[in-house]
Protein backbone atom coordinates (compact mmCIF):
# COMPACT_ATOMS: atom_id res chain seq x y z
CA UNK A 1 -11.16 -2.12 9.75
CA UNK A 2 -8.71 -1.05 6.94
CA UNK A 3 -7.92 -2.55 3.99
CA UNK A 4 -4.46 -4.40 4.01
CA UNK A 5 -1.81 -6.86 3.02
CA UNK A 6 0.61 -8.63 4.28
CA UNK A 7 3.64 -10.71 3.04
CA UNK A 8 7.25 -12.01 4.31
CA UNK A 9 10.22 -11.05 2.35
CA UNK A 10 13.34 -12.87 1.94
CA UNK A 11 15.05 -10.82 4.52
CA UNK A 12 12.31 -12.50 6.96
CA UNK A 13 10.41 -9.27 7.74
CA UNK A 14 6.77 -9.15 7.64
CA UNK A 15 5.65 -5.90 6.17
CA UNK A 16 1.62 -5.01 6.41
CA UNK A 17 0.69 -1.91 4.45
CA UNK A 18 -3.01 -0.64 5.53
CA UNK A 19 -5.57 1.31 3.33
CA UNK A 20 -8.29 3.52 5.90
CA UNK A 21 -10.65 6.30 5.56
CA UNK A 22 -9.73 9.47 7.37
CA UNK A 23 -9.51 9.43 11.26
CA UNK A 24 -9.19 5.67 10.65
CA UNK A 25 -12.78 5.11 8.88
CA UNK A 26 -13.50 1.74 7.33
CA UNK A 27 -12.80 2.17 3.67
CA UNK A 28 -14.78 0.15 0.89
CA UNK A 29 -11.55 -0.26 -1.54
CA UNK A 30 -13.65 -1.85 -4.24
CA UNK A 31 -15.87 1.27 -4.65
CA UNK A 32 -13.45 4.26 -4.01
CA UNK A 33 -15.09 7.81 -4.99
CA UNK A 34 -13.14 10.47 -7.15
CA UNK A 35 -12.10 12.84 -4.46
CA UNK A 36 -12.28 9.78 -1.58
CA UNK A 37 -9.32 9.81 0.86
CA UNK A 38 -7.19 7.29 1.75
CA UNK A 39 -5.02 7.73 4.86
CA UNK A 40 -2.01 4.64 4.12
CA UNK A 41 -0.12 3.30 7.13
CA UNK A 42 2.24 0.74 7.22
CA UNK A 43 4.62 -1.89 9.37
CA UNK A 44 7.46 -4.21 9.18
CA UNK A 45 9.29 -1.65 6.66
CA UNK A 46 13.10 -1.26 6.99
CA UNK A 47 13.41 2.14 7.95
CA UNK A 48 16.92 2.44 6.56
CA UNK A 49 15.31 2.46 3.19
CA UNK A 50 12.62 5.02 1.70
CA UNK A 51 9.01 3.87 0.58
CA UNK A 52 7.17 4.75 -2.30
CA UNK A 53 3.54 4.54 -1.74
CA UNK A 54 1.44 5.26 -4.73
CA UNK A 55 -2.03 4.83 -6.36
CA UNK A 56 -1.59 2.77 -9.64
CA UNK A 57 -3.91 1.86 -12.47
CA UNK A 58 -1.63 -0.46 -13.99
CA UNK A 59 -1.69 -3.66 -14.27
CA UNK A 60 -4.98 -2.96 -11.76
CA UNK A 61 -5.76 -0.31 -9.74
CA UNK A 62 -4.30 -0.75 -6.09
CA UNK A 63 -2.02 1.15 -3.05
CA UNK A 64 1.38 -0.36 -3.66
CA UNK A 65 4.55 -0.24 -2.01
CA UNK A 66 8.17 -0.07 -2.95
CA UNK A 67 11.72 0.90 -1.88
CA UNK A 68 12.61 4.22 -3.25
CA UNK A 69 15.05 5.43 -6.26
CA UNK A 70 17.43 4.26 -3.76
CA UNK A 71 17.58 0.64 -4.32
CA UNK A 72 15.46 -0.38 -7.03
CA UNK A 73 16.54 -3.87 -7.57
CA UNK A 74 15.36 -4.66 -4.27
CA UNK A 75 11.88 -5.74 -4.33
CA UNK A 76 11.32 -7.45 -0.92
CA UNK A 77 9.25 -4.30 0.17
CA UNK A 78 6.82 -4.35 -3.21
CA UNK A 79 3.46 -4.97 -1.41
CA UNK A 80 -0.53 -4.34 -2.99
CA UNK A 81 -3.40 -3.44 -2.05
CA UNK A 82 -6.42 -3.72 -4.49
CA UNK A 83 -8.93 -0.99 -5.47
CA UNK A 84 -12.14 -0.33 -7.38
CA UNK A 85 -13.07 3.13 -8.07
CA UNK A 86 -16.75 4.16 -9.03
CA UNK A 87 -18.48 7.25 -11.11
């Protein structure tokens, strides 16, 4: 099973983002390894508008979502995942 979230915006779309190992392996995202990867999927997203997906450390370390350059006051499609990573 991957990692995931899932929230409702304003605009009434659910959106799910999902975190898996490659060919869909279950991925531990509290104990990532330096070199791990992540295969990120996602659902719900308004396809008129581009997606950032990114790995962040800050505030916390987790796959996030957000609309593109494109419309950055718009933050119905800001979704996170949370991860650990280990030595």
């Amino acid at each position: 099973m991957a990692a995931e979230a899932t929230a409702t915006g304003d605009d009434g779309r659910t959106r799910t983002p999902s975190a898996a190992g490659e060919a869909g392996a279950t991925v531990d995202t509290s104990a990532l390894s330096v070199g791990q990867h992540l295969v990120v999927t996602g659902s719900g997203y308004d396809a008129s508008r581009g997606i950032y997906v990114a790995i962040c450390v800050i505030p916390a370390d987790g796959v996030v979502t957000r609309n593109d350059h494109t419309a950055l006051a718009d933050r119905v499609q800001d979704l996170y995942i949370p991860v650990k990573f280990t030595a």
